[in-house]
PDB file of N, CA and C in Angstrom:
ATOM      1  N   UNK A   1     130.961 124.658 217.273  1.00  0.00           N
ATOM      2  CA  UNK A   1     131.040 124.234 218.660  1.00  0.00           C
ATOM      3  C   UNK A   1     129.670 123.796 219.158  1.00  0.00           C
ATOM      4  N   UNK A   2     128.320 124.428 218.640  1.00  0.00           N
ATOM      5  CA  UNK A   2     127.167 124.517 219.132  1.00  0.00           C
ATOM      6  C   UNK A   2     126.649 125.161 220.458  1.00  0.00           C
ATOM      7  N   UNK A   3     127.570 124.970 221.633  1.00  0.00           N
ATOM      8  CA  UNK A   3     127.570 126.343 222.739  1.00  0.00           C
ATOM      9  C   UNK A   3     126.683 127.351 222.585  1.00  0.00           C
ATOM     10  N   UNK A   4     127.137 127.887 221.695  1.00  0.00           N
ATOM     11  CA  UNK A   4     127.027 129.365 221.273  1.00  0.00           C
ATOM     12  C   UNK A   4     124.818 129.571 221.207  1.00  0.00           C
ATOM     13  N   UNK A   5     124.673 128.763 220.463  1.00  0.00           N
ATOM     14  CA  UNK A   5     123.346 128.726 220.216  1.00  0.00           C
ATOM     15  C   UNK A   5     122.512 129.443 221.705  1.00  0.00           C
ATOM     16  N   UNK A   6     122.981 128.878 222.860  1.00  0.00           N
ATOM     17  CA  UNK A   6     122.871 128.666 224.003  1.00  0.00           C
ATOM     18  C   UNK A   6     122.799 130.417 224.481  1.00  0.00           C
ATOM     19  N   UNK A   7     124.215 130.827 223.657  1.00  0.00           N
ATOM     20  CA  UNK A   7     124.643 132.250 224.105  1.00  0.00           C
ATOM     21  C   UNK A   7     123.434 133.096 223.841  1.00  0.00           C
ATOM     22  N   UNK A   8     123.467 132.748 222.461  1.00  0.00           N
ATOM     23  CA  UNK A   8     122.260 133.386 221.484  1.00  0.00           C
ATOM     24  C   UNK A   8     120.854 133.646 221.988  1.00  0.00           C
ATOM     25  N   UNK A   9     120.444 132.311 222.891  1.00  0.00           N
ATOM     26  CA  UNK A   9     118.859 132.385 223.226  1.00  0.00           C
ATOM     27  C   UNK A   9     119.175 133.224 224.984  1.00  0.00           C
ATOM     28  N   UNK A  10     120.123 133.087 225.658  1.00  0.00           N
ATOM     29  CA  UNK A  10     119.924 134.043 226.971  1.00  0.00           C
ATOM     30  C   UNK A  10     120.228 135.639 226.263  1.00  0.00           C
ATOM     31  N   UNK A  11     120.486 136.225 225.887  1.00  0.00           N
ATOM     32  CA  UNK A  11     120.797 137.527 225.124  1.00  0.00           C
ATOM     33  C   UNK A  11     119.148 137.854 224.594  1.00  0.00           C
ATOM     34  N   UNK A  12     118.514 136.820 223.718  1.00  0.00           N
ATOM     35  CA  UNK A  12     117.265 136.852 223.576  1.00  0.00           C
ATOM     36  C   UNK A  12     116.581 136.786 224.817  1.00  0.00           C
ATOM     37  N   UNK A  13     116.484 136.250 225.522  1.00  0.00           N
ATOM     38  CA  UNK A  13     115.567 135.988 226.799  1.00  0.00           C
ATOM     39  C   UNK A  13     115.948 137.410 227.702  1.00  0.00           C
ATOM     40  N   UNK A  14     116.989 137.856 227.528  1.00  0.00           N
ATOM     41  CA  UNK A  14     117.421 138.750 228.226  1.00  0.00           C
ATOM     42  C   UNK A  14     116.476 140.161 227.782  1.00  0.00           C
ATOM     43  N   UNK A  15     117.061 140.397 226.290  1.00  0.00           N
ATOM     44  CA  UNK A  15     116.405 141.469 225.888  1.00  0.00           C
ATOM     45  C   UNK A  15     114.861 141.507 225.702  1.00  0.00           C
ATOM     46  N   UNK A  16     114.215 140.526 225.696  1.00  0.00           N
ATOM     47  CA  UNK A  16     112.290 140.325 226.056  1.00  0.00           C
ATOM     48  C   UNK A  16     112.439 140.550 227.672  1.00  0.00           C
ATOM     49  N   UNK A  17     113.410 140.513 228.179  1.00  0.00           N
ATOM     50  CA  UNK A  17     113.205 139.989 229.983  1.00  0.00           C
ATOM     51  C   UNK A  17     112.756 139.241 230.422  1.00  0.00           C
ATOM     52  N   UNK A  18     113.007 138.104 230.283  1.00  0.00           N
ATOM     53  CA  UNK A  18     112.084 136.916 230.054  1.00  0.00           C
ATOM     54  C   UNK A  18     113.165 136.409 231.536  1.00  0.00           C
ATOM     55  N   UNK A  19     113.514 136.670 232.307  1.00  0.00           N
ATOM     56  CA  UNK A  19     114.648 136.133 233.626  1.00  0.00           C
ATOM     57  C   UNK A  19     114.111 134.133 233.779  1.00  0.00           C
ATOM     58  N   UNK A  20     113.218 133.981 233.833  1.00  0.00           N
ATOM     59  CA  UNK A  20     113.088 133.100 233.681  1.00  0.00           C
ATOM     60  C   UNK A  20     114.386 131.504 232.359  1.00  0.00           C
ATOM     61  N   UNK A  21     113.373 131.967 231.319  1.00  0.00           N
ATOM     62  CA  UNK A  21     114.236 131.758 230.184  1.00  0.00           C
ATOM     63  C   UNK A  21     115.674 131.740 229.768  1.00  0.00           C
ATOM     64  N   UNK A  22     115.976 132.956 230.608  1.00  0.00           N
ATOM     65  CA  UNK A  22     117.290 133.375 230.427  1.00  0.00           C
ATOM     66  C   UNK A  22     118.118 132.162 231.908  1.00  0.00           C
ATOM     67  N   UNK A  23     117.484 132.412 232.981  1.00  0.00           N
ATOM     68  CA  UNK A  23     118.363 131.020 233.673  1.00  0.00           C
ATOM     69  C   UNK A  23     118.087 129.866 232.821  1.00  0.00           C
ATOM     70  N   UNK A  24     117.039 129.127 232.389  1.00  0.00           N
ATOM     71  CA  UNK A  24     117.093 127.952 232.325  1.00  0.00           C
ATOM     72  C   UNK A  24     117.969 127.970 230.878  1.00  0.00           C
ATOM     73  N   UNK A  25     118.564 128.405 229.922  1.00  0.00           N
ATOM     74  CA  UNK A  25     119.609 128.924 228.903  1.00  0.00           C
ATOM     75  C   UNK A  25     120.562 128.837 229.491  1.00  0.00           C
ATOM     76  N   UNK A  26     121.019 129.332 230.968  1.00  0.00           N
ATOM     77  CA  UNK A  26     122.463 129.669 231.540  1.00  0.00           C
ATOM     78  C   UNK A  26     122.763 128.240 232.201  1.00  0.00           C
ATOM     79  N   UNK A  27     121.355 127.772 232.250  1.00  0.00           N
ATOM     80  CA  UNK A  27     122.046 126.041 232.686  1.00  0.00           C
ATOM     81  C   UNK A  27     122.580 125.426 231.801  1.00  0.00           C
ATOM     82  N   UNK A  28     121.813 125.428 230.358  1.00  0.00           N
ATOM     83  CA  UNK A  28     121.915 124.938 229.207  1.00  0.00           C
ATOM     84  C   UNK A  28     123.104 124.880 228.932  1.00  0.00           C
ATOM     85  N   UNK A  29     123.857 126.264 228.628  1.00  0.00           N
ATOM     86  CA  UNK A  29     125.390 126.706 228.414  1.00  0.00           C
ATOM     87  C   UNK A  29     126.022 125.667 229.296  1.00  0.00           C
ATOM     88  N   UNK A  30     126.128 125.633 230.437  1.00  0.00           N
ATOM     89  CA  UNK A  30     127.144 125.218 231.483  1.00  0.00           C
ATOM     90  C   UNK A  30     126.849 124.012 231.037  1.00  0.00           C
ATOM     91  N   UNK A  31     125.607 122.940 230.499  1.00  0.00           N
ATOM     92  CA  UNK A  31     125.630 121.552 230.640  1.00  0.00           C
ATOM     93  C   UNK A  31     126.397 121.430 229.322  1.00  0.00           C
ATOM     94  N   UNK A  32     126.156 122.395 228.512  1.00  0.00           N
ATOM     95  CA  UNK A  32     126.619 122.416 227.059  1.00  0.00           C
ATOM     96  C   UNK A  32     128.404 121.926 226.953  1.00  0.00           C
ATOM     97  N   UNK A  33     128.697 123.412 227.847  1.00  0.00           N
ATOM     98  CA  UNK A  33     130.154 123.588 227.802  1.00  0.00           C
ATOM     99  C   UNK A  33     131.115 122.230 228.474  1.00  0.00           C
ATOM    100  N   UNK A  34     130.480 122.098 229.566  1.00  0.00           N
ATOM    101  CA  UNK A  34     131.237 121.016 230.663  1.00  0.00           C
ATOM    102  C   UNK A  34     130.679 119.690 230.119  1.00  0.00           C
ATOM    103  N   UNK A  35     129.601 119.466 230.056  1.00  0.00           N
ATOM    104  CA  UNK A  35     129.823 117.917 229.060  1.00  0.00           C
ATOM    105  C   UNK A  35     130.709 117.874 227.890  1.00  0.00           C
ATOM    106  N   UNK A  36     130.272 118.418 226.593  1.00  0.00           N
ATOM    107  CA  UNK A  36     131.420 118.674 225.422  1.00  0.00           C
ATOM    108  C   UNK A  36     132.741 118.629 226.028  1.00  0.00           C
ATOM    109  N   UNK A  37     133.307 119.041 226.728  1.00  0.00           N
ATOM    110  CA  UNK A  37     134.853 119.222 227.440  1.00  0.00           C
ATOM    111  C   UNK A  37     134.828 117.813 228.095  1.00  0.00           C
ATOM    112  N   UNK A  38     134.076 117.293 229.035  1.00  0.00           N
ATOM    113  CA  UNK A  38     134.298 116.173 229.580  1.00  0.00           C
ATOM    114  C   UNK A  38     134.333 114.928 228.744  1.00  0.00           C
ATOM    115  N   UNK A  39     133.911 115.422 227.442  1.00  0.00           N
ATOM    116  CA  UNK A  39     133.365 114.170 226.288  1.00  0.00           C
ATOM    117  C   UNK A  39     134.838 113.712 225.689  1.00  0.00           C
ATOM    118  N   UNK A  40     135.447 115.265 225.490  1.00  0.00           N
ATOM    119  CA  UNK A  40     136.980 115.195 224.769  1.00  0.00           C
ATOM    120  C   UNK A  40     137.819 114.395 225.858  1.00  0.00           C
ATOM    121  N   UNK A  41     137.499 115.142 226.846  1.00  0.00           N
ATOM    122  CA  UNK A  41     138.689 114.625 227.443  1.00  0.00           C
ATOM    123  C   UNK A  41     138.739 113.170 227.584  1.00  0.00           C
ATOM    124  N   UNK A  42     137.498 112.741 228.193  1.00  0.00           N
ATOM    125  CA  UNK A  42     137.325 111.188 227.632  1.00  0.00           C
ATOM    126  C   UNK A  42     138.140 110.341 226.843  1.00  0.00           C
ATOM    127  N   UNK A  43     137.962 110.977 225.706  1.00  0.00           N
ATOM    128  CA  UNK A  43     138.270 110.377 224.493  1.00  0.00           C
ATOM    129  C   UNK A  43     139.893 110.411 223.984  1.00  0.00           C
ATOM    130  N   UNK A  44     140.154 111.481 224.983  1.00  0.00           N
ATOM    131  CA  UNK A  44     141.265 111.826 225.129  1.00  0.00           C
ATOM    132  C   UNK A  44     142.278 112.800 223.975  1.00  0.00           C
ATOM    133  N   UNK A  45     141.015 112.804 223.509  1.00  0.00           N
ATOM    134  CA  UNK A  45     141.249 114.640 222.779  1.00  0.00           C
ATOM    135  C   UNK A  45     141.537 115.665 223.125  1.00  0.00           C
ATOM    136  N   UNK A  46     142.680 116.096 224.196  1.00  0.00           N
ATOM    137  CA  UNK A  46     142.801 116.799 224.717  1.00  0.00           C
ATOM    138  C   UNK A  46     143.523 118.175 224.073  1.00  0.00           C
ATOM    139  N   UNK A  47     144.040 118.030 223.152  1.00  0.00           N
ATOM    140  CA  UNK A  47     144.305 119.091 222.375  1.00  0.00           C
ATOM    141  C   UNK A  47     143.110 120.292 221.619  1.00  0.00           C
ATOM    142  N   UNK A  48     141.913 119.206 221.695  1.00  0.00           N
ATOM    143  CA  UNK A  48     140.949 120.388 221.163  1.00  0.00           C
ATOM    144  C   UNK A  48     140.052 121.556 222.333  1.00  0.00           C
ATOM    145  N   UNK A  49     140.673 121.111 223.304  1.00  0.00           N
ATOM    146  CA  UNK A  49     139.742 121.592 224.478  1.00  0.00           C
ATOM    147  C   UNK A  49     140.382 123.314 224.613  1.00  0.00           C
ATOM    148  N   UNK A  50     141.082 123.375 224.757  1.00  0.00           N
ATOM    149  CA  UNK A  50     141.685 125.147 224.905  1.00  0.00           C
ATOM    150  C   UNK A  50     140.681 125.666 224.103  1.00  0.00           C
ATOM    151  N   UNK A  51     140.068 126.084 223.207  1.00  0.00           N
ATOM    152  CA  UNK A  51     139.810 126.712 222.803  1.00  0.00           C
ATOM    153  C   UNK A  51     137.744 127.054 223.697  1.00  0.00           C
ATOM    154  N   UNK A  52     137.316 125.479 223.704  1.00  0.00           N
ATOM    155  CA  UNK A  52     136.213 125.241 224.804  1.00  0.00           C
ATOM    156  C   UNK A  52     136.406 126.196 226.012  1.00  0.00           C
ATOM    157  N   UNK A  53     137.603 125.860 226.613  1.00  0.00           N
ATOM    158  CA  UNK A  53     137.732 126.261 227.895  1.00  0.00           C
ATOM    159  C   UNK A  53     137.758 128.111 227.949  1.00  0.00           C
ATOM    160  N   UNK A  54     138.517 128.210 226.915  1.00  0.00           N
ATOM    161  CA  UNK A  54     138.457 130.136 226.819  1.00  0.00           C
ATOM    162  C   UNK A  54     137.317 130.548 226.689  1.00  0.00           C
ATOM    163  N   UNK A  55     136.014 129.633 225.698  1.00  0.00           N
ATOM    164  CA  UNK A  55     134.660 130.206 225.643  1.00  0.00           C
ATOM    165  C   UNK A  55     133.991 130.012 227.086  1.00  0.00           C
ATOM    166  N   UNK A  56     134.515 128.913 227.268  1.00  0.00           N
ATOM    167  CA  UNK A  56     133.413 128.811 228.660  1.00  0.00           C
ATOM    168  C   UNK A  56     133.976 130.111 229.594  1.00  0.00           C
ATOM    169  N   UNK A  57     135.083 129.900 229.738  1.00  0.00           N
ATOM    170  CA  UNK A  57     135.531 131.235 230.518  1.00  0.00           C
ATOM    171  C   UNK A  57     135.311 132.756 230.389  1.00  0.00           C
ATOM    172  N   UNK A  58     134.804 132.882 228.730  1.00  0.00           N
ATOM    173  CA  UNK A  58     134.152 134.088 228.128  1.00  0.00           C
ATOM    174  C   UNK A  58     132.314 133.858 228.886  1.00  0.00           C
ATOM    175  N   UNK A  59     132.298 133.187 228.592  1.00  0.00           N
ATOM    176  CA  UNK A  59     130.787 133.117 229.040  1.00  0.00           C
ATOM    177  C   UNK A  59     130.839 133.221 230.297  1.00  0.00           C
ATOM    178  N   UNK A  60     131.564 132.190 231.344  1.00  0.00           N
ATOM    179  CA  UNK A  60     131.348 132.743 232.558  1.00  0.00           C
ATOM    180  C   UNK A  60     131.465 133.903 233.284  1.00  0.00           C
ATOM    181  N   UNK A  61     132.305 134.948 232.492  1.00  0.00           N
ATOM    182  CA  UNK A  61     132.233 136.132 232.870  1.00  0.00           C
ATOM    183  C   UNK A  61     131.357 137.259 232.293  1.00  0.00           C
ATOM    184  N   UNK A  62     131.004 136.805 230.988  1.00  0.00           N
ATOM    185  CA  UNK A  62     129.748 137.839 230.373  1.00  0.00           C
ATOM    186  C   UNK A  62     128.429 137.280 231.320  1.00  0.00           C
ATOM    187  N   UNK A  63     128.379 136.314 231.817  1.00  0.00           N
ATOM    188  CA  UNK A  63     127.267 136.133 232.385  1.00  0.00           C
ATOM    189  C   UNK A  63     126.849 135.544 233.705  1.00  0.00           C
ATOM    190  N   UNK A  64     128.319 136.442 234.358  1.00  0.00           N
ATOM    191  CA  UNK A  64     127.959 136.169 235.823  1.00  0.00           C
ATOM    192  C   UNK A  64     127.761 134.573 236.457  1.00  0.00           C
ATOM    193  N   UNK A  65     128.557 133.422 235.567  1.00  0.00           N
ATOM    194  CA  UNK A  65     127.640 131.976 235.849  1.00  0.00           C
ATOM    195  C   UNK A  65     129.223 131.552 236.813  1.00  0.00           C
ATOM    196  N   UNK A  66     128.983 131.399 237.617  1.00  0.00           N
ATOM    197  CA  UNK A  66     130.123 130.822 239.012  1.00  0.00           C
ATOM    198  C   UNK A  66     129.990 129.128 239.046  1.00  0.00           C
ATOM    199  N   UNK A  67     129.109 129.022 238.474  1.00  0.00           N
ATOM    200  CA  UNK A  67     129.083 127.152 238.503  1.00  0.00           C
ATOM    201  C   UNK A  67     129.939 126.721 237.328  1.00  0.00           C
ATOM    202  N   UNK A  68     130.057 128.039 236.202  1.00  0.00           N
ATOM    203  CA  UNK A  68     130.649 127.276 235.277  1.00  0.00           C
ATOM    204  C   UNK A  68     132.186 127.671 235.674  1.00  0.00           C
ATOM    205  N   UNK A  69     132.287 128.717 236.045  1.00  0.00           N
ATOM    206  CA  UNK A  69     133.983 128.700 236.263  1.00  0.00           C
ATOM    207  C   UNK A  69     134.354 127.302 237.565  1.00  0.00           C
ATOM    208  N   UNK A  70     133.740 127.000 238.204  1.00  0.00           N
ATOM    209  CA  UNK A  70     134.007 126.217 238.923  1.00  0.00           C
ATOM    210  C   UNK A  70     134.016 124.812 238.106  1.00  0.00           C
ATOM    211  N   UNK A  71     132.828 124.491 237.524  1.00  0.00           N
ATOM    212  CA  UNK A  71     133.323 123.051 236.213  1.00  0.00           C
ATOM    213  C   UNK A  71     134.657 123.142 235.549  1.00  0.00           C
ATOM    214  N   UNK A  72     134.791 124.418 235.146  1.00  0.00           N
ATOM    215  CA  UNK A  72     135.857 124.558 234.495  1.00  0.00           C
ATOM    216  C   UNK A  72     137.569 124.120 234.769  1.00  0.00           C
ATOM    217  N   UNK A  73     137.062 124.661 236.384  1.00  0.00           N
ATOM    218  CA  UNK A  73     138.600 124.524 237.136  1.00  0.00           C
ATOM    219  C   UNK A  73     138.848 123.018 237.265  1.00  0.00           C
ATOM    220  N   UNK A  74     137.849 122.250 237.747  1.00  0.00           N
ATOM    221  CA  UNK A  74     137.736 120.810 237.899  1.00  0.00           C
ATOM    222  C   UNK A  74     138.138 119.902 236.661  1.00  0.00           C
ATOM    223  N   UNK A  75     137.899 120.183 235.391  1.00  0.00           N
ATOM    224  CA  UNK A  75     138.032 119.543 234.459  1.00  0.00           C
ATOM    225  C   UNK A  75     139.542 120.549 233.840  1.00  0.00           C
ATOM    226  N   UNK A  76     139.972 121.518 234.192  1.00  0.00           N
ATOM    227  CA  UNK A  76     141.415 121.626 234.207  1.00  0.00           C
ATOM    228  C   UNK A  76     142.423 120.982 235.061  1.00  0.00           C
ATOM    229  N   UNK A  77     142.353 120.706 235.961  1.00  0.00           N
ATOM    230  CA  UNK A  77     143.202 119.333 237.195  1.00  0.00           C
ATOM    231  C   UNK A  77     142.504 118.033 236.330  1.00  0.00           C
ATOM    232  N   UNK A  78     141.249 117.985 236.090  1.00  0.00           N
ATOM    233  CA  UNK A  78     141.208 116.331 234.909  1.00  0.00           C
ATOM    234  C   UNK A  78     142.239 116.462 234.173  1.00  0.00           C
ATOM    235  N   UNK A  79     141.963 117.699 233.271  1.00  0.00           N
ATOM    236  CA  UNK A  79     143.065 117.661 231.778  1.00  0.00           C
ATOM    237  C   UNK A  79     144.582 117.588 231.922  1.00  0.00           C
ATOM    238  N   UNK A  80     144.770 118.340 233.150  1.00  0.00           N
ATOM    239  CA  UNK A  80     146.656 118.161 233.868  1.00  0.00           C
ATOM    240  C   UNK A  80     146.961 116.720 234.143  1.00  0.00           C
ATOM    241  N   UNK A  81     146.080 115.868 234.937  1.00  0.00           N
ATOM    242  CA  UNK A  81     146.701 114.677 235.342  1.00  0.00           C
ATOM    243  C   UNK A  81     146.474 114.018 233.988  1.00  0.00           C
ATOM    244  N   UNK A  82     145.279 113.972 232.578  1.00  0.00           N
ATOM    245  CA  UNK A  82     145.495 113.475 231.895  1.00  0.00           C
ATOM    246  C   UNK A  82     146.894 113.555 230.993  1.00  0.00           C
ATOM    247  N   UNK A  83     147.100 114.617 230.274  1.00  0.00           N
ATOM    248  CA  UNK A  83     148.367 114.856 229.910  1.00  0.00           C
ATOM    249  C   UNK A  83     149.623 114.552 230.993  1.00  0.00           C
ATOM    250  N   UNK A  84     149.255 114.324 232.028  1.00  0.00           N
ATOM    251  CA  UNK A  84     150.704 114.256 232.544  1.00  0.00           C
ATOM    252  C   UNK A  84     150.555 112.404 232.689  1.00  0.00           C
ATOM    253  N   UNK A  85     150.006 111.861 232.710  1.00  0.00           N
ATOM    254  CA  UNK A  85     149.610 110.729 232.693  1.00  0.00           C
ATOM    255  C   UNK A  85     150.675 109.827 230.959  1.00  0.00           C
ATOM    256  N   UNK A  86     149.888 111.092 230.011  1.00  0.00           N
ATOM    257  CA  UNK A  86     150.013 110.618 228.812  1.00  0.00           C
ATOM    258  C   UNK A  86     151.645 110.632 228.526  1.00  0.00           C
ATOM    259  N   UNK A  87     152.213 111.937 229.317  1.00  0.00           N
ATOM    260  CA  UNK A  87     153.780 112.367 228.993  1.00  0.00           C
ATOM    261  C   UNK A  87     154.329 111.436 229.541  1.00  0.00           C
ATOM    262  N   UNK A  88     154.045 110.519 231.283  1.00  0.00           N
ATOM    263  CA  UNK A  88     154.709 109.389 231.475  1.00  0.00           C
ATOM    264  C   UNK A  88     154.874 108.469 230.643  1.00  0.00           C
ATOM    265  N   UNK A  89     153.609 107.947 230.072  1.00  0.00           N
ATOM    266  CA  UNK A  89     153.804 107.039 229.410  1.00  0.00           C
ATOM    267  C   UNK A  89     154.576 106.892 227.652  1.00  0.00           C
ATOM    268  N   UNK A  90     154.690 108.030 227.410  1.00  0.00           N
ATOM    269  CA  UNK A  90     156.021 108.058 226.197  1.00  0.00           C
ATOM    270  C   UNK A  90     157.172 108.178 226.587  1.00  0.00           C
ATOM    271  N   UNK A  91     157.391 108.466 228.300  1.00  0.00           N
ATOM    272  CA  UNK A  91     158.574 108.247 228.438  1.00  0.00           C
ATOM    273  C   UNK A  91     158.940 106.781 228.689  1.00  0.00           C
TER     274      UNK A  91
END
């Protein structure tokens, strides 16, 4: 996924206490998570995204990040009208 890397260095920044480090990491994640997701959906890969969306949602709650549950919700109403978009059109 690559995400994760992200996870890896605030946990590090965390345990030095580095608070600094550790936000500019928690931005990282969120630009990480919500671009990658916005990239699929794009492309209209929308089948690979569930699994994105549960990490981001793991992360936003191991780490307190409210901007990312909020990307998250936004690019779930993207992913609904896309698929429902897509189901019209095979009908």
């Amino acid at each position: 996924m690559g995400c994760d890397k992200w996870e890896k260095l605030i946990l590090l920044a965390e345990r030095e206490k580095n608070t600094a480090k550790s936000l500019e990491f928690r931005e990282k994640l969120v630009e990480c998570v919500v671009y990658t997701l916005q990239e699929k959906v794009n492309r209209g890969k929308i089948r690979d995204v569930d699994n994105l969306i549960k990490y981001g949602r793991e992360m936003a709650k191991k780490f307190a990040i409210e901007e990312l549950n909020f990307h998250l919700s936004l690019l779930e109403k993207q992913i609904e009208k896309v698929g429902q978009r897509k189901t019209a059109q095979t009908k």
